[in-house]
Protein backbone atom coordinates (compact mmCIF):
# COMPACT_ATOMS: atom_id res chain seq x y z
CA UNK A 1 -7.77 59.25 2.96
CA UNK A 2 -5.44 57.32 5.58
CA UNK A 3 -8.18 54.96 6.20
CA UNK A 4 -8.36 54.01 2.57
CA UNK A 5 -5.10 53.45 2.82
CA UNK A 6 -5.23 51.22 6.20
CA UNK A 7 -8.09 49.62 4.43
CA UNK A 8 -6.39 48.71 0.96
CA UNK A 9 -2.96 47.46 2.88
CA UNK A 10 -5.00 45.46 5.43
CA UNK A 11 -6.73 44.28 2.14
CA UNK A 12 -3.36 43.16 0.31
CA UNK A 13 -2.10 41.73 3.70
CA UNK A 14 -5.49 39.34 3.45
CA UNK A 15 -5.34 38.25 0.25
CA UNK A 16 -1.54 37.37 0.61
CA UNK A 17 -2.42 35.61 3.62
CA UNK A 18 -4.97 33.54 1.88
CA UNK A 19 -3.06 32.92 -1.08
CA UNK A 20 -0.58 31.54 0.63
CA UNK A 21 -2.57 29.63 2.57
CA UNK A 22 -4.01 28.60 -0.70
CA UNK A 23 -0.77 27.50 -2.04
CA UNK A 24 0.08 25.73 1.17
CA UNK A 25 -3.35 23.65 0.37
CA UNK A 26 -1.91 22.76 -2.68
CA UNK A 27 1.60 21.60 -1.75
CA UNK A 28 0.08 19.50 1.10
CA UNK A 29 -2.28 17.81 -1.37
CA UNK A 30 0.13 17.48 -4.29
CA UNK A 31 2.82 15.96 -1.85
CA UNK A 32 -0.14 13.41 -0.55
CA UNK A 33 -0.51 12.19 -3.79
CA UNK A 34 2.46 11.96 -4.73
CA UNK A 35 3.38 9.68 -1.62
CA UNK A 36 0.75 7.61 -2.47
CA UNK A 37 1.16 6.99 -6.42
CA UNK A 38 5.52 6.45 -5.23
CA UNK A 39 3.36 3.68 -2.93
CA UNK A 40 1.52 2.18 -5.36
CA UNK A 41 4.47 1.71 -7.41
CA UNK A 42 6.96 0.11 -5.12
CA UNK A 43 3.94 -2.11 -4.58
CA UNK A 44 3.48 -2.84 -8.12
CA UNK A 45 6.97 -3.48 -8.58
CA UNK A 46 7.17 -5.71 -5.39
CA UNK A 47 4.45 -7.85 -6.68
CA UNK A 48 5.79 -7.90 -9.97
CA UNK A 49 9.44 -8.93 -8.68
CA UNK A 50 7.72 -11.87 -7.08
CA UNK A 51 6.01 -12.93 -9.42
CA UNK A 52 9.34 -13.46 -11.58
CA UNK A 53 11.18 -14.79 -8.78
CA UNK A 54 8.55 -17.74 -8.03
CA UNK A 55 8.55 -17.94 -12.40
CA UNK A 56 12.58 -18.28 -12.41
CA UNK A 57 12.30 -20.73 -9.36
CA UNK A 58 9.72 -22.61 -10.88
CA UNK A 59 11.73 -23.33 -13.96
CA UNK A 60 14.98 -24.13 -12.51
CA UNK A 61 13.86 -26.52 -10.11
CA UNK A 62 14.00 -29.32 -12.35
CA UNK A 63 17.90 -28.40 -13.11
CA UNK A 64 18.57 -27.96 -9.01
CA UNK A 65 16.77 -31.20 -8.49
CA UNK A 66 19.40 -33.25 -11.41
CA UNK A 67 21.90 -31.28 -10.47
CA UNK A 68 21.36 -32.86 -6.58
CA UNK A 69 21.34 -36.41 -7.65
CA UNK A 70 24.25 -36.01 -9.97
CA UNK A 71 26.18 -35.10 -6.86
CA UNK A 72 24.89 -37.82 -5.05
CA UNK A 73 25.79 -40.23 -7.58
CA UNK A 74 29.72 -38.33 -7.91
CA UNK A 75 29.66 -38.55 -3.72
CA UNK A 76 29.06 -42.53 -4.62
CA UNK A 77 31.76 -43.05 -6.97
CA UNK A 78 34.07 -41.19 -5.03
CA UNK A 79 33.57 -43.64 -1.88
CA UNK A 80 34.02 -46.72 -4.25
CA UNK A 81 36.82 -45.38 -6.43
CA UNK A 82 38.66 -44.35 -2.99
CA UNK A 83 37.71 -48.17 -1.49
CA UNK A 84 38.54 -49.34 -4.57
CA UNK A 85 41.98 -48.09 -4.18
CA UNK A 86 42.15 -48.83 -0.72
CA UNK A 87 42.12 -52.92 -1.49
């Protein structure tokens, strides 16, 4: 009778022992994948962000480039207005 009883316990000890090794599997491969799809996103978003920076930069070039000569042209009148006043 006692060695049924050694028996089942060392029994129950196993199968705890391998159910929790069982759920340890699991948390180890749930956290890998979660690593990776957080990975993949930042990626994704990365790419994406740069993408629509290059986009924005693209289409406000034209404006930056006016916008140079404009001061240019300001810088210009300011020497001739100041000369100007000068004489």
């Amino acid at each position: 009778m006692i060695w049924l009883l050694v028996g089942l316990m060392g029994g129950v000890v196993i199968g705890y022992l391998i159910a929790m090794l069982h759920n340890r599997g699991l948390r180890d491969a749930f956290g890998a994948l979660s690593n990776e799809a957080l990975r993949n996103n930042n990626q994704s978003f990365l790419d994406l962000a740069q993408v629509k920076m290059e986009s924005w930069q693209a289409a406000i070039q034209p404006v930056t480039d006016t916008l140079g000569k404009f001061e240019g042209k300001l810088g210009e009148l300011e020497k001739s207005r100041v000369a100007s006043s000068i004489r």
